[in-house]
C-alpha atoms as a PDB file:
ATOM      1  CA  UNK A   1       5.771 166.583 175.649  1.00  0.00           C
ATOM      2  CA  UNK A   2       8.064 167.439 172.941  1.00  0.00           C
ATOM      3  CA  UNK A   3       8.970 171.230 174.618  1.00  0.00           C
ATOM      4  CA  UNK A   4       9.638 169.271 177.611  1.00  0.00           C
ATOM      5  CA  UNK A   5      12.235 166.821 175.772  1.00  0.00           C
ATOM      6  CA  UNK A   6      13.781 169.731 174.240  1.00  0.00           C
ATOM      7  CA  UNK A   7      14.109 171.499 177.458  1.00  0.00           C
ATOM      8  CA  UNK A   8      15.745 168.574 179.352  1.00  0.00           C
ATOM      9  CA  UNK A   9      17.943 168.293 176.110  1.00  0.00           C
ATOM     10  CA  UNK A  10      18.977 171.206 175.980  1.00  0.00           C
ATOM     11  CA  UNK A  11      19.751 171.518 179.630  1.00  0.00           C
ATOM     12  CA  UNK A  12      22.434 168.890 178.951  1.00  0.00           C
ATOM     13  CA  UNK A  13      23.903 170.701 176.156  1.00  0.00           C
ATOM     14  CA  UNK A  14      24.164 173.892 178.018  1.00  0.00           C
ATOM     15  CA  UNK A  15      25.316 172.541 181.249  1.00  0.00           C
ATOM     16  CA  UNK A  16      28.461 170.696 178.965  1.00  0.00           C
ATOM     17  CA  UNK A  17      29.047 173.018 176.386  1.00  0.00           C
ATOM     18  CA  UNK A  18      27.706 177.081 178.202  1.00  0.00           C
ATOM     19  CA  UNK A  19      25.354 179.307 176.266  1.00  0.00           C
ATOM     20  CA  UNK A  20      27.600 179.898 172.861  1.00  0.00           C
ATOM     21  CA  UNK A  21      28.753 176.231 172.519  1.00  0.00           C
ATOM     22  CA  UNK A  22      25.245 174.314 172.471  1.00  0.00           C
ATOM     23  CA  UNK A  23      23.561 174.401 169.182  1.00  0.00           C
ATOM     24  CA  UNK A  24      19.915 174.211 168.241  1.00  0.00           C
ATOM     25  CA  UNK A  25      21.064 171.771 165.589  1.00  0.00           C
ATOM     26  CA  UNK A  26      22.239 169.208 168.222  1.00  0.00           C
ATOM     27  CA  UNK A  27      20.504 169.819 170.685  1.00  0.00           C
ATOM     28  CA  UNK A  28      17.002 169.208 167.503  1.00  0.00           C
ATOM     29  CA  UNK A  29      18.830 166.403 166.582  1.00  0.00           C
ATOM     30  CA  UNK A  30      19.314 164.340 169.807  1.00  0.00           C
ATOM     31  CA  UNK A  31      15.694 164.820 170.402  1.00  0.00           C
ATOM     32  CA  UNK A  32      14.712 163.364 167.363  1.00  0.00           C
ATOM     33  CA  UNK A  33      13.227 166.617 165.617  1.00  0.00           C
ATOM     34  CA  UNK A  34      14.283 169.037 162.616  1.00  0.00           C
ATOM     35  CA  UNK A  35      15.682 172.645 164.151  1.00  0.00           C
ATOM     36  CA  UNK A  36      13.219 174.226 162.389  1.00  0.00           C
ATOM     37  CA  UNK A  37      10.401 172.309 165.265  1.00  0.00           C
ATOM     38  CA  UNK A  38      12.250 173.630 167.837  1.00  0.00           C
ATOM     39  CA  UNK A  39      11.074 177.363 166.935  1.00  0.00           C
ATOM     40  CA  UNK A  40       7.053 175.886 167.209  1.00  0.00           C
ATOM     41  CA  UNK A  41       8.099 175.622 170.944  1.00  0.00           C
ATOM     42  CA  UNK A  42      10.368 178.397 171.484  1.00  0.00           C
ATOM     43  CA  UNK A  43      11.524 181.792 170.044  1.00  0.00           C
ATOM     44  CA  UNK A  44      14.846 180.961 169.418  1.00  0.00           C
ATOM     45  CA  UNK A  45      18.033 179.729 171.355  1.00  0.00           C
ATOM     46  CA  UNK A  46      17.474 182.636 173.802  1.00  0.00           C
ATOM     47  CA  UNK A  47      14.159 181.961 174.367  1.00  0.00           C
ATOM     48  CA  UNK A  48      15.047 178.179 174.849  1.00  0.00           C
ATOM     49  CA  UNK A  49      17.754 178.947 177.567  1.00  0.00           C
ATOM     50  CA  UNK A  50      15.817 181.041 179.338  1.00  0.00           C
ATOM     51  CA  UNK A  51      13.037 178.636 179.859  1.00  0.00           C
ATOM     52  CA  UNK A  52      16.125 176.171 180.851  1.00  0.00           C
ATOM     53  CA  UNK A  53      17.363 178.476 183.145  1.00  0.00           C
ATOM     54  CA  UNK A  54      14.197 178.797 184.830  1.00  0.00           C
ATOM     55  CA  UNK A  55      13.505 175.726 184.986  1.00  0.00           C
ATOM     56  CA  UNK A  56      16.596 174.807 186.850  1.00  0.00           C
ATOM     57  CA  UNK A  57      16.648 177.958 189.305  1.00  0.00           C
ATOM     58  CA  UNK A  58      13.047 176.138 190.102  1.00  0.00           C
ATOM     59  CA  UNK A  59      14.773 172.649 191.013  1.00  0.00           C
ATOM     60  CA  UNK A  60      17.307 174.357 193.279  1.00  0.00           C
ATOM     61  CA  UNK A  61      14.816 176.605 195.115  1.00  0.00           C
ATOM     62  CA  UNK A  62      12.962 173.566 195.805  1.00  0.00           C
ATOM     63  CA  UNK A  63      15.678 171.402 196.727  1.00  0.00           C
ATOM     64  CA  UNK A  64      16.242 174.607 199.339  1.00  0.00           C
ATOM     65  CA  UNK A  65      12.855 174.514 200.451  1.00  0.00           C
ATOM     66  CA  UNK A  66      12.569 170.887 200.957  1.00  0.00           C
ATOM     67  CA  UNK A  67      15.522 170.895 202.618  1.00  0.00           C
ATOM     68  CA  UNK A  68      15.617 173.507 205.129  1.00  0.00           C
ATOM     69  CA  UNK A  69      11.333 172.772 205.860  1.00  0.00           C
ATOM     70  CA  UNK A  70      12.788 168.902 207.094  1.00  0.00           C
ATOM     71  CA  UNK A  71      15.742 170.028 208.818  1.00  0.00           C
ATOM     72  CA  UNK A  72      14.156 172.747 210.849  1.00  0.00           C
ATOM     73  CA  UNK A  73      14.435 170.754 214.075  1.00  0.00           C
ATOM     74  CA  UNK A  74      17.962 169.927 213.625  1.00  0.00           C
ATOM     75  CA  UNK A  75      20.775 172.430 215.754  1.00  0.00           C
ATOM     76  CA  UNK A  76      21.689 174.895 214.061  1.00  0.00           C
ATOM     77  CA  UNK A  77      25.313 173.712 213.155  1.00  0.00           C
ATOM     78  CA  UNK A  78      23.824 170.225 211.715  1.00  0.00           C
ATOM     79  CA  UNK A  79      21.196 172.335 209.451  1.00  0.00           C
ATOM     80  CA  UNK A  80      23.760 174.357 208.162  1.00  0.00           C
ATOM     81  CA  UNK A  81      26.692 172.001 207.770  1.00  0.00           C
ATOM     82  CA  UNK A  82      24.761 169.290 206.114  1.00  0.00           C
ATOM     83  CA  UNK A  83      22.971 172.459 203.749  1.00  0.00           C
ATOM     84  CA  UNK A  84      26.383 173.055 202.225  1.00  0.00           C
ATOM     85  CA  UNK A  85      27.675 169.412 202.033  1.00  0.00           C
ATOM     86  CA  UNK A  86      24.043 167.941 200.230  1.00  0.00           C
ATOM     87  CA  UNK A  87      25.133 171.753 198.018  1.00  0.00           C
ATOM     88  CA  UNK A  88      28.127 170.279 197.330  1.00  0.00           C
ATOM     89  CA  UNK A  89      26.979 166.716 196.437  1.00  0.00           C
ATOM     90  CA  UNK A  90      24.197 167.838 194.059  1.00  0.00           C
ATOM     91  CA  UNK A  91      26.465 169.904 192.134  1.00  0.00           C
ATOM     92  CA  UNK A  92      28.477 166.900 191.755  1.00  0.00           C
ATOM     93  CA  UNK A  93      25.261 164.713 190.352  1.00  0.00           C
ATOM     94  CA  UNK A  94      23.057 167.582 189.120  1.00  0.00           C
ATOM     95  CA  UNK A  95      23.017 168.711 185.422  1.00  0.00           C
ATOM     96  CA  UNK A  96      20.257 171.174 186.799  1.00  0.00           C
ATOM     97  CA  UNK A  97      22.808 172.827 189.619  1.00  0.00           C
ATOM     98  CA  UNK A  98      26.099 172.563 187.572  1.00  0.00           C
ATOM     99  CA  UNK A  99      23.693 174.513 184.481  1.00  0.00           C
ATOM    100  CA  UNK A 100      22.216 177.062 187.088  1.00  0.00           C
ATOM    101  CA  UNK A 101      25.363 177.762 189.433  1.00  0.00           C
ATOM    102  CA  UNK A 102      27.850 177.961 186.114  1.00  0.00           C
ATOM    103  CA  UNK A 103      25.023 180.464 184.438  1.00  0.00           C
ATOM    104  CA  UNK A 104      24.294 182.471 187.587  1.00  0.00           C
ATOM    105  CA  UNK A 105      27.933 183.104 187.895  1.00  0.00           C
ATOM    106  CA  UNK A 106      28.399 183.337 184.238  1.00  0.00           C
ATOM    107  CA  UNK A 107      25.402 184.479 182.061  1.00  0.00           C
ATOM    108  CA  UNK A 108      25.565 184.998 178.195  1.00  0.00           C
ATOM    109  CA  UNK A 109      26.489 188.767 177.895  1.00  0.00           C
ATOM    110  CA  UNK A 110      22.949 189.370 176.258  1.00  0.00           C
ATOM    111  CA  UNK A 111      20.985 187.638 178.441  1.00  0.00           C
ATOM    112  CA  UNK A 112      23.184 188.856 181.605  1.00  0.00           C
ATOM    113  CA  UNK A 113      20.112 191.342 183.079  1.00  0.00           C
ATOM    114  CA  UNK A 114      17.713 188.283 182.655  1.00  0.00           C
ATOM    115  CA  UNK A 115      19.791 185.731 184.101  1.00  0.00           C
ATOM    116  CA  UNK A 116      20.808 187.935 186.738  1.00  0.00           C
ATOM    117  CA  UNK A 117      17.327 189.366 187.981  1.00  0.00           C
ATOM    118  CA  UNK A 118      16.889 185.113 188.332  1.00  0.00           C
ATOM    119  CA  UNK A 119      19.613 184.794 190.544  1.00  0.00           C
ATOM    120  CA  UNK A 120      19.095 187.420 192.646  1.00  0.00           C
ATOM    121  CA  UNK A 121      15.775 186.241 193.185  1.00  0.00           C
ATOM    122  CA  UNK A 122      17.035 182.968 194.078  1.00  0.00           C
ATOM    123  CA  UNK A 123      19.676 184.343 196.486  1.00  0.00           C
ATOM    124  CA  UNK A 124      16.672 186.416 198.086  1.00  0.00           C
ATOM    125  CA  UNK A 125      14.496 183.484 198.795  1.00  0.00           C
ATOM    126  CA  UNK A 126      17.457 181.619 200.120  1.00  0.00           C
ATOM    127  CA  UNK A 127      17.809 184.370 202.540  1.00  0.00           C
ATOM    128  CA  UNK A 128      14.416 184.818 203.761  1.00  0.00           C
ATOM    129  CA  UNK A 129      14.177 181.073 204.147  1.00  0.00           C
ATOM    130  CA  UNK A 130      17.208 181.258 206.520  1.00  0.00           C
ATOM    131  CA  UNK A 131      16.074 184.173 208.632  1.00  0.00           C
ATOM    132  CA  UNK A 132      13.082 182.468 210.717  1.00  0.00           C
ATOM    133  CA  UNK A 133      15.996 179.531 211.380  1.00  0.00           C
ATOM    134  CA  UNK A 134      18.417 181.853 212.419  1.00  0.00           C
ATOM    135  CA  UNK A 135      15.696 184.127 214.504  1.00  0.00           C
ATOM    136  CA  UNK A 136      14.985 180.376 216.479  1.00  0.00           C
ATOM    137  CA  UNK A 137      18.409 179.593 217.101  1.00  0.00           C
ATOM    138  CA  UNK A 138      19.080 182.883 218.567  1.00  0.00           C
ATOM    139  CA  UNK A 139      16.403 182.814 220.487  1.00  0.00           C
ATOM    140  CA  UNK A 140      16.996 179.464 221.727  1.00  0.00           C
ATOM    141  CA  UNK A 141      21.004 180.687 222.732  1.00  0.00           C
ATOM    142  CA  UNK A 142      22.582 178.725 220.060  1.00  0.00           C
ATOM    143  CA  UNK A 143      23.631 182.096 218.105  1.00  0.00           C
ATOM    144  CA  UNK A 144      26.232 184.373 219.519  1.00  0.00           C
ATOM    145  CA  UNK A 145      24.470 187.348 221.042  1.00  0.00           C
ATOM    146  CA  UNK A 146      26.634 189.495 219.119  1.00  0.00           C
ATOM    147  CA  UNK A 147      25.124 188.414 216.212  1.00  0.00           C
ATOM    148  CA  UNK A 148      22.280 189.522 214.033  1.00  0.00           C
ATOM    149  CA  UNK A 149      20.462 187.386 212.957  1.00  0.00           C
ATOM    150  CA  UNK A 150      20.675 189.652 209.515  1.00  0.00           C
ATOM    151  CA  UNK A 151      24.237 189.544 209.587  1.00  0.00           C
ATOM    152  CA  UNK A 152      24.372 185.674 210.315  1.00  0.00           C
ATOM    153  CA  UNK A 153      22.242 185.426 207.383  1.00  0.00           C
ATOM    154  CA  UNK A 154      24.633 187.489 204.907  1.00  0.00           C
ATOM    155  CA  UNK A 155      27.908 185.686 206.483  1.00  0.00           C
ATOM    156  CA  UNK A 156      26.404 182.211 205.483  1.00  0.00           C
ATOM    157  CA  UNK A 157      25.165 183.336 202.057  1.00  0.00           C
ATOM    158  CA  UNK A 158      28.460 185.049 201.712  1.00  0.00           C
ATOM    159  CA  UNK A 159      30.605 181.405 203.095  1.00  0.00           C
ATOM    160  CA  UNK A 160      27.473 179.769 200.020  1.00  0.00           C
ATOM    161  CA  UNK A 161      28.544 181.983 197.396  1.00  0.00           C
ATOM    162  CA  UNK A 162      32.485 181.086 198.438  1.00  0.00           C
ATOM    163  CA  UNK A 163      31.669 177.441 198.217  1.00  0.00           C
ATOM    164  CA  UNK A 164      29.475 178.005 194.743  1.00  0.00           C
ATOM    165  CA  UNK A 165      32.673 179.594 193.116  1.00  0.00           C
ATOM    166  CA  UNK A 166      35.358 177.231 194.338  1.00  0.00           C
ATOM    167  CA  UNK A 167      33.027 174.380 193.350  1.00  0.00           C
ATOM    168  CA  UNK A 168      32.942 175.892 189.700  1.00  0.00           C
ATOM    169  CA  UNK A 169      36.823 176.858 189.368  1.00  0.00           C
ATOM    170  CA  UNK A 170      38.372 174.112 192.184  1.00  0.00           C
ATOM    171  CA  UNK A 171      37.071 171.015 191.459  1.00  0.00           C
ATOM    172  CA  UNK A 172      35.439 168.499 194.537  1.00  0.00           C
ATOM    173  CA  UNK A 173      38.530 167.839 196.639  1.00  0.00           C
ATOM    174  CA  UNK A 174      39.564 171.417 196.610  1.00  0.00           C
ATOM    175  CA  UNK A 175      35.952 172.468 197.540  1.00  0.00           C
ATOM    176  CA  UNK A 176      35.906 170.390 200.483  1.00  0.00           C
ATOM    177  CA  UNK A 177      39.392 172.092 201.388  1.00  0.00           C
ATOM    178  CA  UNK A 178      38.113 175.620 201.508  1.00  0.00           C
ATOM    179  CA  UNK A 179      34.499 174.636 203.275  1.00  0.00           C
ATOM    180  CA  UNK A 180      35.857 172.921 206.000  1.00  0.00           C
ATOM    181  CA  UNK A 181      38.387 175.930 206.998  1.00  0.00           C
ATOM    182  CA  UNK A 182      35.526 178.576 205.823  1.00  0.00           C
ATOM    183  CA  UNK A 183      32.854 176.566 207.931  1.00  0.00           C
ATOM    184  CA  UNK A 184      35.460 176.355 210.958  1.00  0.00           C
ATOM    185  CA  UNK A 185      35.600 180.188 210.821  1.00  0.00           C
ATOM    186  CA  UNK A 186      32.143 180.718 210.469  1.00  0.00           C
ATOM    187  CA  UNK A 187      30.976 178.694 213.002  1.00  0.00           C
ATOM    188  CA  UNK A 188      33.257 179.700 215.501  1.00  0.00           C
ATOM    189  CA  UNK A 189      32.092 183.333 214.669  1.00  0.00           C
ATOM    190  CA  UNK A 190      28.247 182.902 215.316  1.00  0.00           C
ATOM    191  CA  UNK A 191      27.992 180.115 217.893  1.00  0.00           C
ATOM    192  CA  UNK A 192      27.190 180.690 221.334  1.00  0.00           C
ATOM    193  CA  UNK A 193      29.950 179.524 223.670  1.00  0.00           C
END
């Protein structure tokens, strides 16, 4: 019980303050423990966020999951669409997605292979989720016939990845901004007429 206080502790600290500002002595002392208890848990600091950052890349591959398995009978434009709004919202709301998108973009130079390996994991399984949608819409005609379903897959990861990094540097109103005109483009792009 106590690891799993510490973790949800720290996940706070490191969502607010990034890798280098949280400190094991806060983060020990919000929790009700001595630093020093912290170590009977976990190696060290590193060991701690890495466990956080786990944890969280967890929570948003099963937020994907859960999301995309319901909405699998939707059109494609309404499963895709509402994907990157209920993104957008949970970022918002979510210690666990603000932590995970802000350290996925921006790992602690030490821990950068780690974090990375993580996140392109993540960005893998996002993908192969996608594919089987994409391979049904096309085959139902919703997907431009120009379109690979491969390369409808990278444009909407790439249009994810857009909306991940203006969320982090832009702020809410300026993310909506930039997803409606980059969702406009996309859409138009892979839609059947």
């Amino acid at each position: 019980m106590t690891a799993e206080k510490i973790k949800e502790t720290a996940l706070r600290h490191f969502a607010k303050n990034g890798y280098e500002g949280a400190s094991l002595a806060d983060i020990s002392g919000e929790v009700g423990i001595k630093k020093q208890s912290i170590y009977a848990h976990f190696q060290g600091k590193d060991d701690l966020f890495l466990a956080v950052f786990r944890t969280a890349a967890a929570n948003e591959l099963q937020f994907v999951e859960h999301y995309l398995d319901h909405a699998k009978e939707l059109a494609l434009e309404t499963v895709l669409y509402e994907f990157l709004l209920r993104y957008k919202e949970r970022y918002e709301r979510e210690d666990h997605t603000k932590f995970f998108l802000r350290m996925a973009f921006f790992p602690p130079k030490h821990l950068y292979r780690e974090v990375v390996e993580y996140g392109n994991q993540y960005v893998d399984r996002i993908g192969s989720l996608l594919e089987p949608i994409f391979a049904s819409s096309a085959a139902s005609g919703q997907l431009h016939p120009d379109v690979s379903v491969e390369r409808a897959v990278a444009a909407f990861a790439a249009l994810l990845d857009g909306m991940f990094v203006e969320m982090l540097f832009g702020g809410s109103e300026s993310s909506m901004r930039r997803l409606d005109a980059s969702w406009f483009v996309f859409w138009r792009g892979v839609k059947n007429n």
